[in-house]
Protein backbone atom coordinates (compact mmCIF):
# COMPACT_ATOMS: atom_id res chain seq x y z
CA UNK A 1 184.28 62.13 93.55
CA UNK A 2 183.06 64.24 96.19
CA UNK A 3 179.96 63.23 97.83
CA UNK A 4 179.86 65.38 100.77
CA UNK A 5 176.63 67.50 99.46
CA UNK A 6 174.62 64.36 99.45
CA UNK A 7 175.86 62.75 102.26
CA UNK A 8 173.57 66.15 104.17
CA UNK A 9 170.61 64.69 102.68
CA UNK A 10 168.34 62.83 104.66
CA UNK A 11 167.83 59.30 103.41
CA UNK A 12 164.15 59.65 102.78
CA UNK A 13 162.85 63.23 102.42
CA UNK A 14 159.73 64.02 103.68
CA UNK A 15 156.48 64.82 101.34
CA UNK A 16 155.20 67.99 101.96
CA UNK A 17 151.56 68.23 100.90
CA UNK A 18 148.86 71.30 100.88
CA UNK A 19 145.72 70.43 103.46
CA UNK A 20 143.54 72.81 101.63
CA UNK A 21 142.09 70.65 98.52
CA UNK A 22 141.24 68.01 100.89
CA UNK A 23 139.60 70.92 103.43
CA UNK A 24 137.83 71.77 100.12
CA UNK A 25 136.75 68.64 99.41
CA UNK A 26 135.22 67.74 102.98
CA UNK A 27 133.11 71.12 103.11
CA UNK A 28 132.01 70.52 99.54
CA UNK A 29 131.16 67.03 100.97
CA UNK A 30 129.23 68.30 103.99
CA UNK A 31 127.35 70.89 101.85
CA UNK A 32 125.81 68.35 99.58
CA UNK A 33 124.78 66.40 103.03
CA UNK A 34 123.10 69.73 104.26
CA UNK A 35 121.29 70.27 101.21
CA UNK A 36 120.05 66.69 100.57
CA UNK A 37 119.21 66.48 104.51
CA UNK A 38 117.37 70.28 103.94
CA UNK A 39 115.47 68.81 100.82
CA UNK A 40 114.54 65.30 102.29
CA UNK A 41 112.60 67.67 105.14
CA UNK A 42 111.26 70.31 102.94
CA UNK A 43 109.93 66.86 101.10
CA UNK A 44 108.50 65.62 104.35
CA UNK A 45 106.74 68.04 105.63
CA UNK A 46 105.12 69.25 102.24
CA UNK A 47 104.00 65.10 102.43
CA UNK A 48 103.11 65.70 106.13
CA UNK A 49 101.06 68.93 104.95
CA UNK A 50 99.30 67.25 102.45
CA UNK A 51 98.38 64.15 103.68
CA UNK A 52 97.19 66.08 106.87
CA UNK A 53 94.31 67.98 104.73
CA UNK A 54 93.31 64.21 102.93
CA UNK A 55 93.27 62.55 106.31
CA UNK A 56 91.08 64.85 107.88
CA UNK A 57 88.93 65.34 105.06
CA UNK A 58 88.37 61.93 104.52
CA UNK A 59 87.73 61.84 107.73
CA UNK A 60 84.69 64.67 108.04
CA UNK A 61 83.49 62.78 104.81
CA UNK A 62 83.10 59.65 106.32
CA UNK A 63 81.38 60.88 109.71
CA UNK A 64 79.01 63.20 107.98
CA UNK A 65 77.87 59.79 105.56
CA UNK A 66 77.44 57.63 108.57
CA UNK A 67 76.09 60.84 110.61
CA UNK A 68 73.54 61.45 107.88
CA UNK A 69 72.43 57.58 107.83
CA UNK A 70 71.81 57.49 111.60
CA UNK A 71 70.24 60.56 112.28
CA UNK A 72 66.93 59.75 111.35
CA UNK A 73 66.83 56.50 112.95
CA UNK A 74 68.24 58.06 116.38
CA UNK A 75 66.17 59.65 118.86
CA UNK A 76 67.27 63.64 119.26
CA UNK A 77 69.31 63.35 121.84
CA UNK A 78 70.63 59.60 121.70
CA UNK A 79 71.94 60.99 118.37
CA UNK A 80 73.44 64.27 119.84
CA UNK A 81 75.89 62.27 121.76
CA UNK A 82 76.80 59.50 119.73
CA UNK A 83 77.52 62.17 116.62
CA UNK A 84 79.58 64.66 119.32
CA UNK A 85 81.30 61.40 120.18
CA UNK A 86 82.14 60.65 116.87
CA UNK A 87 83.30 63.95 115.48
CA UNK A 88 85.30 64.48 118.88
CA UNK A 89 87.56 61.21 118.33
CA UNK A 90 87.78 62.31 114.49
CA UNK A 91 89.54 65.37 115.72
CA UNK A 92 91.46 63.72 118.46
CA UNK A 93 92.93 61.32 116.03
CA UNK A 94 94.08 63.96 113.52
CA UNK A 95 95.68 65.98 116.22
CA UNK A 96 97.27 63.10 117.42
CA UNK A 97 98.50 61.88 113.81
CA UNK A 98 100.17 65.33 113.29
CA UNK A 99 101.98 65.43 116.30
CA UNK A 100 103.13 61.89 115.62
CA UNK A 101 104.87 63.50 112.38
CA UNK A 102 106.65 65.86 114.74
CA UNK A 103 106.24 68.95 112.97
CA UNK A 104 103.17 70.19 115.11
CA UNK A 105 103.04 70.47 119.27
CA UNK A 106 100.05 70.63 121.02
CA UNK A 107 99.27 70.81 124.53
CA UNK A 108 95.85 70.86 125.72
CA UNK A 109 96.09 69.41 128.94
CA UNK A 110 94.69 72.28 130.83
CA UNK A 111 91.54 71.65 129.03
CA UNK A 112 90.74 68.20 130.97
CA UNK A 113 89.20 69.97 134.40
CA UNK A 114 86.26 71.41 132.52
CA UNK A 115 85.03 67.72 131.27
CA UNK A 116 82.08 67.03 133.29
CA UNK A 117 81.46 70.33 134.26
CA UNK A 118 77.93 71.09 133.20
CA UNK A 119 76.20 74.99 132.53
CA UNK A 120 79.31 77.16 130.98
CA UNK A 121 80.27 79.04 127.65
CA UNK A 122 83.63 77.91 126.43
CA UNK A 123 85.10 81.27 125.04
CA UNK A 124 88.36 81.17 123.66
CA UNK A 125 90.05 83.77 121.62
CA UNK A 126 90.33 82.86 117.89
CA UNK A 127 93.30 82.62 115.98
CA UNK A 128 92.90 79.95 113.24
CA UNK A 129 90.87 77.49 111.93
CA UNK A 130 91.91 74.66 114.00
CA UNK A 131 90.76 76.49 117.10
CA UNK A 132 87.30 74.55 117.07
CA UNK A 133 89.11 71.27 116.23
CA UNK A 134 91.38 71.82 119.22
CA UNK A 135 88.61 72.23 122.00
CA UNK A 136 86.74 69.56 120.44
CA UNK A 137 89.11 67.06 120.38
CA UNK A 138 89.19 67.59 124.20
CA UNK A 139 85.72 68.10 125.04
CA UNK A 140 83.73 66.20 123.01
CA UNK A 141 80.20 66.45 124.23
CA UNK A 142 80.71 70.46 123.91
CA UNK A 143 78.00 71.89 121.48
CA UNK A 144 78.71 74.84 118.94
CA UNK A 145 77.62 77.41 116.94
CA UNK A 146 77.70 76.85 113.27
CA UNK A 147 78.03 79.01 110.03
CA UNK A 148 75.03 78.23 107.75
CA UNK A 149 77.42 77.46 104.97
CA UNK A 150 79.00 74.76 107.22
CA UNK A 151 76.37 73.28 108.61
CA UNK A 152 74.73 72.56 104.60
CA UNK A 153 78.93 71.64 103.62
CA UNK A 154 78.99 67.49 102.53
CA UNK A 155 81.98 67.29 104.70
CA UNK A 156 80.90 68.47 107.76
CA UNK A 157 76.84 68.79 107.38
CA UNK A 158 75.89 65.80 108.50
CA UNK A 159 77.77 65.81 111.75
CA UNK A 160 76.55 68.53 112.67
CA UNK A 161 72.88 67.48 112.17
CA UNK A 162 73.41 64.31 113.96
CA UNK A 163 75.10 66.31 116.99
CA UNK A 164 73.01 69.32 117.25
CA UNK A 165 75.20 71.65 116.94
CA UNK A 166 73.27 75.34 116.61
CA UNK A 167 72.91 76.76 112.93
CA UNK A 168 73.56 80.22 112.76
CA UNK A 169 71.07 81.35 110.80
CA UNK A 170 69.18 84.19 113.02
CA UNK A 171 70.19 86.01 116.11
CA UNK A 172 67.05 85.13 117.61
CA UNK A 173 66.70 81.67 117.03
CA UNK A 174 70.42 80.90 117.98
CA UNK A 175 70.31 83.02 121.24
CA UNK A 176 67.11 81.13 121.97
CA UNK A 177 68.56 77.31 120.62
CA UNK A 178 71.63 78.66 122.62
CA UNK A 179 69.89 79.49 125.50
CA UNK A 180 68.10 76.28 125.90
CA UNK A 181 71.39 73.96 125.35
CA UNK A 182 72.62 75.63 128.53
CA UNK A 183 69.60 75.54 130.66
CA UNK A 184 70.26 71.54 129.73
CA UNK A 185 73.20 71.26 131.51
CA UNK A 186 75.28 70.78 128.32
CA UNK A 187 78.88 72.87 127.60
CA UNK A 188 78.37 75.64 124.37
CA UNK A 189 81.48 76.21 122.53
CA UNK A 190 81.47 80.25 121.54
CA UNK A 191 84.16 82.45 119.97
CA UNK A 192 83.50 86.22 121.44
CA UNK A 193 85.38 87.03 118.46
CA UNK A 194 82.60 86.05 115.91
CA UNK A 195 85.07 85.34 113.42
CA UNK A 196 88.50 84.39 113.58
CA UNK A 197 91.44 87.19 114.77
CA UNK A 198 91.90 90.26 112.02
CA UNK A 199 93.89 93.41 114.13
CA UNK A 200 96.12 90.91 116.88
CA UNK A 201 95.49 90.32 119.68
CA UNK A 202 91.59 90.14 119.45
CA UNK A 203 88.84 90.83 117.31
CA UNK A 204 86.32 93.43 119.23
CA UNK A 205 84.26 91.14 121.04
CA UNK A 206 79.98 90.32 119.66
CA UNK A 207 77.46 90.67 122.88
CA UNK A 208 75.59 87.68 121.97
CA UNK A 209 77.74 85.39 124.27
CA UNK A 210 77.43 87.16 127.13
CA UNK A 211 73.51 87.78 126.70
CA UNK A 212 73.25 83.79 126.25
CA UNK A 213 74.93 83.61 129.52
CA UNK A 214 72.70 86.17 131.63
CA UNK A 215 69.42 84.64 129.76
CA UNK A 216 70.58 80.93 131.07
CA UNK A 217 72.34 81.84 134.20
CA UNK A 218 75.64 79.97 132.66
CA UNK A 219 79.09 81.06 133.93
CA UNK A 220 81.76 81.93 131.13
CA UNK A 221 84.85 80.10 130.84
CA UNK A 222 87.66 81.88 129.32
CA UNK A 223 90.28 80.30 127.72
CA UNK A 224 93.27 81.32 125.41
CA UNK A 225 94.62 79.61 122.74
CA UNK A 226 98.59 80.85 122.09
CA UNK A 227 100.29 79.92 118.32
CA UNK A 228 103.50 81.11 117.29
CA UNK A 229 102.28 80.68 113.56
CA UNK A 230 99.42 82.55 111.52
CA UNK A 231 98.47 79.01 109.69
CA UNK A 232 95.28 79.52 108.81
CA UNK A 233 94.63 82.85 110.01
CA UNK A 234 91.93 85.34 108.73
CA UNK A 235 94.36 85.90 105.46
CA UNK A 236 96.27 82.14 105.30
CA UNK A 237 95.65 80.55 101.60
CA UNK A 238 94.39 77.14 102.97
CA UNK A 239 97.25 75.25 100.45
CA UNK A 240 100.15 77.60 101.71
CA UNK A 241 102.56 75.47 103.77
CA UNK A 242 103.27 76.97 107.06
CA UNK A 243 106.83 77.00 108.82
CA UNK A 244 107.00 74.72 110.88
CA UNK A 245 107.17 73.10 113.79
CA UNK A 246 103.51 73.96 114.42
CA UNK A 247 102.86 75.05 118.56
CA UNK A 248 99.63 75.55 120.02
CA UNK A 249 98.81 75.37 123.54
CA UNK A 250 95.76 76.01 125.54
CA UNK A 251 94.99 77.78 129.01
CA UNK A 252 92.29 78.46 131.37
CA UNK A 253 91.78 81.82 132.20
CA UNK A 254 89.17 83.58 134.73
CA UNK A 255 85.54 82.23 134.77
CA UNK A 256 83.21 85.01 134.67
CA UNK A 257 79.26 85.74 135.12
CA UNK A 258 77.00 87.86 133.51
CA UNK A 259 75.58 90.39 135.93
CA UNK A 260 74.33 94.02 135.73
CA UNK A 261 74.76 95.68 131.99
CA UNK A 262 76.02 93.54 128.88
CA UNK A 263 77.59 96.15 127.34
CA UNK A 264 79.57 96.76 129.98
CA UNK A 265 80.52 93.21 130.89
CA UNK A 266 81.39 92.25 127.47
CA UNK A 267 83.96 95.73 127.19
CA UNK A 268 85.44 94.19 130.23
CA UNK A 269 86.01 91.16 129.60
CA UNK A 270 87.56 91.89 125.83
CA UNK A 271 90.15 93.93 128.19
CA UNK A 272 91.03 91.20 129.73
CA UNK A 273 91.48 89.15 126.93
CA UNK A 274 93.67 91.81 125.55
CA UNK A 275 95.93 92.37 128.54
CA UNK A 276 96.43 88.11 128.77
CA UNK A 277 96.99 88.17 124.84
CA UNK A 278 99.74 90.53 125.01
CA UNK A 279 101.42 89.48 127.92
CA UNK A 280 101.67 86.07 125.83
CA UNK A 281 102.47 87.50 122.66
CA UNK A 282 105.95 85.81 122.65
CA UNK A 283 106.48 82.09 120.95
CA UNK A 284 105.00 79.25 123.01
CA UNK A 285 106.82 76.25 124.17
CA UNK A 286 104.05 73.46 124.26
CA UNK A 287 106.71 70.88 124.97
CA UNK A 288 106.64 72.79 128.38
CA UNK A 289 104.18 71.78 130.62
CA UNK A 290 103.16 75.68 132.31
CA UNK A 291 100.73 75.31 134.62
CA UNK A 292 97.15 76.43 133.70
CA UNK A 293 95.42 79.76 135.56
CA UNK A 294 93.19 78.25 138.06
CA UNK A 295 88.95 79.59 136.87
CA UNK A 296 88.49 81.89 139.38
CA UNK A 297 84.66 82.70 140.65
């Protein structure tokens, strides 16, 4: 017999085998893991979302019931303080439960060198609805200007009784009840705006600010609020979830005073709120500490 052909053989042929059903099977693998890992976060921050709008409400619920109860057992302006206090750390605590969640970054460092400063309008520009929660959270004895509507809402009525905020009822009794907050030495939280951002970068700016400033003497402190997101804006559905993460950041701009014509003052000064707008019209980074524009005289 001739064995000669087999004899070439190797003794143990190698087993060729094709790579590409196990490539298929790893990328059909990590596509599962993307879209369970995309789904467990879409689940998250629809939870975050959520429970975000029940804690704070809860919250304003609770502060206006014990608001209500104290304020007519507290002298005027006893009460005042302790219900700014109050609704302050409510706010504080929110913001600082939504950026535990990570989804939201806010930096409002820059607003820490007005606290104790007595006699000035806090104007910032107005993008959202969160842009009164933001400057109260920081400065909590600030007083503000509040919608009718608001001030009778159950959730956030009897806060504002208890702190004295201004109901904005009448131009002439909330320039005067404006007026007299400032002549107090107290800080009056005012959005130029009126009403929150419609046509980017700013609303055309209401005079009554700036005639509350020339009728107390009070210096105006501008300051801008930047967002990459339009949560909440003029035209947000409240229950629509935003993208997120969530950045807001705010900075001190000039500090101005009222002298010579309104008219022209207030034209002036919504310039410069346009020209600082746009020049910051690209996405934030509040994880980046930028340093704040120093108030200039």
């Amino acid at each position: 017999m001739n064995f000669r052909a087999d004899a070439k053989k190797p003794p143990f042929a190698s087993v060729q085998t094709d790579p590409a059903p196990f490539i298929a099977q790893d990328d059909g693998a990590q596509v599962k893991l993307n879209w369970l890992a995309s789904t467990a976060l879409l689940v998250y921050e629809y939870l975050v979302f959520y429970l975000g709008y029940l804690y704070f409400g809860v919250g304003c619920a609770l502060t206006s019931l014990l608001s209500a109860a104290l304020h007519p057992l507290l002298p005027r302006v006893l009460g005042a303080r302790l219900g700014r206090r109050l609704t302050g750390l409510h706010f504080r605590a929110f913001l600082a439960l939504l950026q535990a969640s990570g989804l939201v970054k806010i930096d409002l460092g820059a607003l820490d060198a007005l606290r104790g400063q007595h006699s000035i309008i806090i104007a910032p520009n107005h993008p959202s609805l969160l842009d009164a929660v933001l400057i109260i959270s920081r400065l909590p004895q600030i007083a503000c200007i509040m919608k009718a509507d608001i001030w009778d809402n159950f959730f956030l009525g009897g806060g504002a009784r208890l702190s004295g905020y201004i109901r904005n009822d009448s131009a002439v009794s909330l320039v005067r009840l404006s007026t007299q907050e400032l002549r107090a030495g107290h800080q009056l939280l005012v959005f130029p705006e009126g009403t929150r951002t419609r046509e980017p970068p700013i609303n055309a700016f209401k005079g009554g600010f700036a005639l509350m400033a020339k009728k107390s003497c009070a210096e105006i402190q501008t300051i801008f609020i930047d967002t990459q997101s339009e949560f909440l804006n003029k035209d947000w559905p409240p229950l629509k979830k935003p993208s997120f993460p969530l950045i807001y950041r705010a900075r001190l701009g000039k500090r101005a005073r009222v002298d010579g014509d309104v008219r022209a003052f207030v034209a002036n000064l919504e310039h410069y709120y346009r020209l600082e707008l746009n020049a910051s019209a690209t996405p934030c980074a509040c994880e980046t500490k930028l340093p704040a524009t120093p108030p200039v005289a």
